[in-house]
Protein backbone atom coordinates (compact mmCIF):
# COMPACT_ATOMS: atom_id res chain seq x y z
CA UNK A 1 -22.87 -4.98 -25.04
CA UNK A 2 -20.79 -2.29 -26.19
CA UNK A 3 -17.97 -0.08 -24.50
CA UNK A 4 -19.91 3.02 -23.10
CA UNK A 5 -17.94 6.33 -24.32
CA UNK A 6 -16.44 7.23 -21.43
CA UNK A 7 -15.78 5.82 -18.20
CA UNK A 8 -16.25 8.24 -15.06
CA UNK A 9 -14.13 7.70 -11.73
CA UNK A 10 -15.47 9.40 -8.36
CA UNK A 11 -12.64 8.37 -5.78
CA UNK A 12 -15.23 8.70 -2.44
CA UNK A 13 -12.84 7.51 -0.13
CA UNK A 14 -14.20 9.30 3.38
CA UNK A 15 -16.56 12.11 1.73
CA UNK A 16 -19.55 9.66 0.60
CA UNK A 17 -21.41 13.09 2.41
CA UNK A 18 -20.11 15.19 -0.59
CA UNK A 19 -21.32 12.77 -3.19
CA UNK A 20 -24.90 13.66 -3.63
CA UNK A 21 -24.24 17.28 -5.86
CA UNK A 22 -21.05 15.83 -7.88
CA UNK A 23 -23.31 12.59 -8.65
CA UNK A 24 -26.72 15.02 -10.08
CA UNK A 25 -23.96 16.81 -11.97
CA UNK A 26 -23.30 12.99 -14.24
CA UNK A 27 -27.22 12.02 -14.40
CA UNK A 28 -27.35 15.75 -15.64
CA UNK A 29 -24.71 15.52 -18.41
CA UNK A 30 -26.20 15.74 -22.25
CA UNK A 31 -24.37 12.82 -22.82
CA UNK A 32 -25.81 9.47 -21.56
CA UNK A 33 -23.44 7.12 -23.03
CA UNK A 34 -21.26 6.72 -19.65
CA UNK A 35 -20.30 4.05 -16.91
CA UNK A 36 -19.67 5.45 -13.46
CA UNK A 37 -17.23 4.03 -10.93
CA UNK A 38 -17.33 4.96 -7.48
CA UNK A 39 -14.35 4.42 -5.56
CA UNK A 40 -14.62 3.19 -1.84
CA UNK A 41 -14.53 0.31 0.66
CA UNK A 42 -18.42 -0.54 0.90
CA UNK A 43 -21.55 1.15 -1.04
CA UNK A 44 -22.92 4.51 0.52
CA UNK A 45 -26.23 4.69 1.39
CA UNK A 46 -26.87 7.53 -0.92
CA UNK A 47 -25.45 5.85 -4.38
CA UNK A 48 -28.00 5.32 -6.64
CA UNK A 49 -29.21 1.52 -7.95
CA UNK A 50 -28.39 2.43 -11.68
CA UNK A 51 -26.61 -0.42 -14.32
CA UNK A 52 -24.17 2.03 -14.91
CA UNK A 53 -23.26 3.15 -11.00
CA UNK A 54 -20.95 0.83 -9.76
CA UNK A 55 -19.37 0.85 -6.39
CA UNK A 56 -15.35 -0.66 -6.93
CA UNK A 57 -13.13 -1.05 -4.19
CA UNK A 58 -10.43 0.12 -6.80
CA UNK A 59 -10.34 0.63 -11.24
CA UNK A 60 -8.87 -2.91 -12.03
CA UNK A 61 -9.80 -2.09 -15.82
CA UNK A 62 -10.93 0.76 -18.28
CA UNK A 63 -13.95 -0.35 -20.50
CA UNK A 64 -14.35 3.32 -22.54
CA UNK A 65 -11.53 4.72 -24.65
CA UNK A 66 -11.67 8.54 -22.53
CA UNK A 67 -11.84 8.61 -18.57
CA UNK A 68 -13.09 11.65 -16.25
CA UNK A 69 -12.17 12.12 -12.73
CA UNK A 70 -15.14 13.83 -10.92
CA UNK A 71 -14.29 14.53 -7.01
CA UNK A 72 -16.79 13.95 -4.58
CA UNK A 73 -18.25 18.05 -3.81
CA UNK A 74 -17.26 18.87 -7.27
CA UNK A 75 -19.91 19.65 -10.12
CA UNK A 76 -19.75 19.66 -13.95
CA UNK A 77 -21.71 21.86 -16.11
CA UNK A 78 -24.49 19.74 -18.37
CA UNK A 79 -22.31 19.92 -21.62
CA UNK A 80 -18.34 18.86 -19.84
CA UNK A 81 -18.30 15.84 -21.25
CA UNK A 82 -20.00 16.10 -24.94
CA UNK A 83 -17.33 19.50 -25.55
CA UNK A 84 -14.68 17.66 -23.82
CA UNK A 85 -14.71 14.01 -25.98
CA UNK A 86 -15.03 16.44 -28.98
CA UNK A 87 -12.08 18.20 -28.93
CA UNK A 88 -10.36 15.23 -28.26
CA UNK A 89 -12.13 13.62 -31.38
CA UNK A 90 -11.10 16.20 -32.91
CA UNK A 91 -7.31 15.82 -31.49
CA UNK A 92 -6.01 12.19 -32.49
CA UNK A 93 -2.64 12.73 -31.12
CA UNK A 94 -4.02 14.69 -27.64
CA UNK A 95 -3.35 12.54 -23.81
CA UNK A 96 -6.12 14.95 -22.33
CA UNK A 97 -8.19 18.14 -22.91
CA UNK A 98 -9.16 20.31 -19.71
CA UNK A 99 -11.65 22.95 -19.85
CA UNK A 100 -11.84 26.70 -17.60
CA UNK A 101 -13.00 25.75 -13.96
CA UNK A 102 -14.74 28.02 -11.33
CA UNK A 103 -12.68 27.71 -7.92
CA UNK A 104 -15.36 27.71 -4.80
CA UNK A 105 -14.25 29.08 -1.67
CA UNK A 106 -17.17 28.20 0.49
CA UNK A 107 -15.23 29.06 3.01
CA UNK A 108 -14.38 32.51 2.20
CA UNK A 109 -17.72 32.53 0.04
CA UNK A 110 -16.04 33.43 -2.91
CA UNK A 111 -15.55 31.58 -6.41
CA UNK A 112 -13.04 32.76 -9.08
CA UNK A 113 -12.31 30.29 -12.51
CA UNK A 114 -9.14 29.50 -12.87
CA UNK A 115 -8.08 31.46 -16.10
CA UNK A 116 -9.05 34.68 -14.20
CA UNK A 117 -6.79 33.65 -11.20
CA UNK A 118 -3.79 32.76 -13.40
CA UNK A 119 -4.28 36.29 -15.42
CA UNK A 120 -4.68 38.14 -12.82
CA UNK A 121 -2.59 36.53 -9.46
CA UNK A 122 -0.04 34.25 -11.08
CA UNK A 123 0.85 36.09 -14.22
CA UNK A 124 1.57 39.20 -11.55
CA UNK A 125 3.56 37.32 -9.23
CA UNK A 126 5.76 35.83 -12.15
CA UNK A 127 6.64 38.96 -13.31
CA UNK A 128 7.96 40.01 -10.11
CA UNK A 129 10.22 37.08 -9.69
CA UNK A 130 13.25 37.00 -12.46
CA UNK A 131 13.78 33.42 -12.29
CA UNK A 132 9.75 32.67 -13.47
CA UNK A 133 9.59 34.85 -15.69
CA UNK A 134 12.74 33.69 -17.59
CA UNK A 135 10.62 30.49 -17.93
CA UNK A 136 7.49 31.69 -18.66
CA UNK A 137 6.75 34.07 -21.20
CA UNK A 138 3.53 35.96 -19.14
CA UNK A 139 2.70 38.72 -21.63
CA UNK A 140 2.18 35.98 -24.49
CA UNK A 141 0.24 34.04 -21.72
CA UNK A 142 -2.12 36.80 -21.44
CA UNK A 143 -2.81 37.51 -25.13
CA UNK A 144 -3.30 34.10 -25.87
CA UNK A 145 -4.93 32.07 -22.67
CA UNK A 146 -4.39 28.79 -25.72
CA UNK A 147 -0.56 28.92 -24.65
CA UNK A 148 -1.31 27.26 -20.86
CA UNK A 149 -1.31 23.85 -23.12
CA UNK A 150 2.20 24.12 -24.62
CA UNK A 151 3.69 20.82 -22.86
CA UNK A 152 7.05 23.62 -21.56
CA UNK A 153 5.39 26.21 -20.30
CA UNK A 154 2.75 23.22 -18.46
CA UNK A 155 6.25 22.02 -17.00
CA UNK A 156 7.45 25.99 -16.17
CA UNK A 157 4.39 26.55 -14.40
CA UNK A 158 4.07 23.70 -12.28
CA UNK A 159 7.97 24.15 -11.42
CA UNK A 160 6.42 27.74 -10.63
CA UNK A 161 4.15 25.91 -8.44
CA UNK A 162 0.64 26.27 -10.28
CA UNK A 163 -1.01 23.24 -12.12
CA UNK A 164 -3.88 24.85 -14.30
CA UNK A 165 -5.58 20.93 -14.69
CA UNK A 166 -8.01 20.13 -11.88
CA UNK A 167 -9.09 16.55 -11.43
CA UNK A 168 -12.92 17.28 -12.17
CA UNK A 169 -11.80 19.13 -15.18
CA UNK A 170 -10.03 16.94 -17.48
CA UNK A 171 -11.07 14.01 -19.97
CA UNK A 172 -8.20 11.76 -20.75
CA UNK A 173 -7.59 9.08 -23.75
CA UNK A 174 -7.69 5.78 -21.94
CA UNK A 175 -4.44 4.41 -23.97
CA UNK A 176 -2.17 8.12 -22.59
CA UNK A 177 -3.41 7.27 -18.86
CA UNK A 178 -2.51 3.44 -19.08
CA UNK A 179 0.76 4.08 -20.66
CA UNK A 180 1.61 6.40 -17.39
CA UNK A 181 1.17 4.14 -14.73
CA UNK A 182 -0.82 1.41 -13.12
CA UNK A 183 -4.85 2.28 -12.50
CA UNK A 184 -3.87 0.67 -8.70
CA UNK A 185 -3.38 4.41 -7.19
CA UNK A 186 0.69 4.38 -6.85
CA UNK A 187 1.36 7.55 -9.22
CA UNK A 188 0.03 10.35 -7.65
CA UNK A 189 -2.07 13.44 -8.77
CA UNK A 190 0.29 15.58 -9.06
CA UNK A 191 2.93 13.93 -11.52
CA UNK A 192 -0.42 12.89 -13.34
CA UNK A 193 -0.93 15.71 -15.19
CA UNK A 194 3.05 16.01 -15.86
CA UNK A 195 3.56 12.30 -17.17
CA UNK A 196 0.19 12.72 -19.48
CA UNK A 197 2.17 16.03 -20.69
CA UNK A 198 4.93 13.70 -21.97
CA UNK A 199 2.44 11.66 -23.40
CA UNK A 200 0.93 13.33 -25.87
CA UNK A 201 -0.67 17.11 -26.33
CA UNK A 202 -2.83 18.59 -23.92
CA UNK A 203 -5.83 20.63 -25.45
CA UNK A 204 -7.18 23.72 -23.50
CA UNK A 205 -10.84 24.33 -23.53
CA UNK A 206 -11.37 27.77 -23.00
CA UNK A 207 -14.81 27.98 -21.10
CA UNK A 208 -15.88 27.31 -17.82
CA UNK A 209 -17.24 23.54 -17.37
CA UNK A 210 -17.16 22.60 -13.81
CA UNK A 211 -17.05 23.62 -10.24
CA UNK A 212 -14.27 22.62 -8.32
CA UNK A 213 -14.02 23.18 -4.14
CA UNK A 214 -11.06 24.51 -3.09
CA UNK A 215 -12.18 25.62 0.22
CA UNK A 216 -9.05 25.64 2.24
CA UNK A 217 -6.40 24.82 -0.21
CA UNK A 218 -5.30 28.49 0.51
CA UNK A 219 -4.14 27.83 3.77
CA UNK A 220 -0.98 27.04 5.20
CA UNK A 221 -0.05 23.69 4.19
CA UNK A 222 0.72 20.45 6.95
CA UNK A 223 4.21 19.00 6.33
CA UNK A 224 2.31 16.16 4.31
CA UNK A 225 1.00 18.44 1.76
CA UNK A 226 4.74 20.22 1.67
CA UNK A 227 7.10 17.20 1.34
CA UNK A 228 4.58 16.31 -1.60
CA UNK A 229 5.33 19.42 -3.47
CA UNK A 230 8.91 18.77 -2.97
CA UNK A 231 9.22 14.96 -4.08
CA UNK A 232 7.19 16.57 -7.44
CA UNK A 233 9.78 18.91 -7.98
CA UNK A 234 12.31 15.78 -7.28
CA UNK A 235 10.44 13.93 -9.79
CA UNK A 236 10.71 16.91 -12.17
CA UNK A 237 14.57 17.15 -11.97
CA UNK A 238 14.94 13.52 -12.24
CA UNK A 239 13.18 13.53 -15.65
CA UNK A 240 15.63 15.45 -17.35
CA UNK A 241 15.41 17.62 -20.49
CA UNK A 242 14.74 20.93 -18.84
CA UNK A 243 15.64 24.14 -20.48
CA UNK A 244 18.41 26.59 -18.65
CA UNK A 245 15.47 28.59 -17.35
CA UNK A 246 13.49 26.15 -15.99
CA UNK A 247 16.79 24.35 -14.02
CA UNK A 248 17.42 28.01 -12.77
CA UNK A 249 14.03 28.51 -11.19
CA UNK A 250 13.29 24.67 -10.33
CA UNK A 251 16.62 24.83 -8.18
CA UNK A 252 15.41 28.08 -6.48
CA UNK A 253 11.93 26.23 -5.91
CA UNK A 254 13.30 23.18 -4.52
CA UNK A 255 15.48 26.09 -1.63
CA UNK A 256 12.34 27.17 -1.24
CA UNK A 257 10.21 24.30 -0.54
CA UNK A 258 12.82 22.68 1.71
CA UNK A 259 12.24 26.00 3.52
CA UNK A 260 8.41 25.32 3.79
CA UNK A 261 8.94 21.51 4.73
CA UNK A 262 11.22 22.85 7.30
CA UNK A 263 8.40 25.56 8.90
CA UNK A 264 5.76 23.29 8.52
CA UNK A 265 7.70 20.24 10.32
CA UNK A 266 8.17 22.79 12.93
CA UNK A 267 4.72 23.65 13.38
CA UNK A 268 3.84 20.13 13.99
CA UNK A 269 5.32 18.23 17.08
CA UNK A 270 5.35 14.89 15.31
CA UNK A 271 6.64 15.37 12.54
CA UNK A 272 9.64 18.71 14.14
CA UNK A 273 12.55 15.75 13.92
CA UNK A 274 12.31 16.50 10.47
CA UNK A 275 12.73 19.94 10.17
CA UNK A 276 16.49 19.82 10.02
CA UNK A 277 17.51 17.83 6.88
CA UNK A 278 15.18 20.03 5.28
CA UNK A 279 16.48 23.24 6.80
CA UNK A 280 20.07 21.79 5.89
CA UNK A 281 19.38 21.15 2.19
CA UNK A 282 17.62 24.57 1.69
CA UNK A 283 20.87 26.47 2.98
CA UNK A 284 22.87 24.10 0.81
CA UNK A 285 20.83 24.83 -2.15
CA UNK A 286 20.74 28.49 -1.90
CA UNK A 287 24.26 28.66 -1.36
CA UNK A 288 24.77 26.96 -4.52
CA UNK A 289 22.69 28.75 -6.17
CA UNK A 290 24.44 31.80 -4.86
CA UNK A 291 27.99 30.77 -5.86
CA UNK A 292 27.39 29.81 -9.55
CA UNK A 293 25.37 33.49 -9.77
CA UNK A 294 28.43 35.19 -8.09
């Protein structure tokens, strides 16, 4: 039997509840050519009995040369996956291509995609701030959405604390995502789409081909979610090869989010012992930053 095109990954972990919309989304897709791996500990009830549904406790292998991440309350539009393995058909040396995404709120009951929230909330706030827009060039940005795929200013803007890629939006080459880690869950999301960057070329599609929840993601973070964000930027400086611009801001990010780990360490009583080392290194940082300004 031959590889199917693409191999799907829904990582259900505790939200086999969500599953039922994000599932209809793949039998719905104008493609049928497609395995689909759901990722969790025993088979929910709601999975369908399908040759190509399986339930994995993890993704030992990788039968089709692209992969898709769909997350569990997440939909795609019918024709994600037939644009998405085109362009990168049509890309030889491209790790990924990511398409426009709508950003659901249920919460707040609104939904916004996430080219007009970088146009019109991040482009904004980067201008204000001297240090991010140094590193990222915001006026070319806006006459040219394209220029979100150019592997610096991908780097600049998640030092500037916005990653355009979604999970549920992205098709990868199965040979870019093997050569960036093991498939047994030990490199996180969020270097993911920064280690495919080295990789090889990311390819922007600019039209709207999925629904992603992001209900709550707006609110203040838990220490968890902070000290994340920080050991990226870590991982970030201990790459290497960053441009003056981008060590100028990343260094005023990292004050920053020491500052945030420290708040939200605070705000939690098991976790307040370790609001001082961070509260330490962010005064540290900003006063070097200070002195080599002065």
């Amino acid at each position: 039997m031959s590889a199917p095109l693409i191999t799907i990954v829904v990582p259900c972990g505790d939200r086999a509840d969500l599953l039922a919309g994000a599932l209809d989304s793949v039998f719905a897709q104008s493609i049928a050519d497609w395995e689909l791996l759901v990722v969790c500990d025993t088979r929910p009830p709601n999975l369908p009995r399908n040759a190509r549904v399986q339930c994995v406790a993890g993704v030992k292998t990788l039968n089709a040369p692209a992969v898709a991440f769909l997350e569990p309350g997440d939909t795609w539009e019918p024709e994600k996956l037939a644009r998405s393995l085109d362009a990168l058909a049509q890309a030889p040396d491209a790790a990924l291509v990511a398409g426009d995404y709508r950003m659901v709120d249920a919460a707040r009951q609104r939904a916004t995609t996430m080219k007009q929230f970088l146009l019109h909330s991040m482009l904004d706030w980067w201008r204000t701030d001297p240090l991010a827009a140094a590193a990222i060039p915001c006026d070319a940005i806006a006459g040219d959405i394209a220029q979100i795929a150019r592997p610096d200013l991908v780097l600049s803007m998640a030092i500037a604390g916005f990653q355009w890629i979604h999970s549920s939006s992205a098709v990868i080459r199965r040979e870019a995502l093997l050569s960036v880690g093991p498939l047994d869950g030990s490199l996180r999301r969020a270097d993911l789409w920064l280690q495919l960057n080295r990789a090889g070329r990311i390819v922007y599609l600019d039209e709207v081909l999925a629904d992603c929840v992001v209900t709550g993601e707006t609110s203040a973070t838990g220490y968890r979610e902070a000290a994340a964000r920080l050991r990226l930027l870590d991982d970030i400086e201990a790459w290497g090869g960053l441009k003056p611009a981008q060590r100028k801001l990343l260094q005023n990010r990292r004050a920053a989010q020491h500052r945030i780990c420290a708040g939200a360490a605070f705000r939690g009583f098991a976790t307040c012992w370790r609001a001082l080392p961070h509260t330490i290194a962010g005064l540290r940082l900003t006063a070097a930053r200070l002195s080599r300004s002065s």
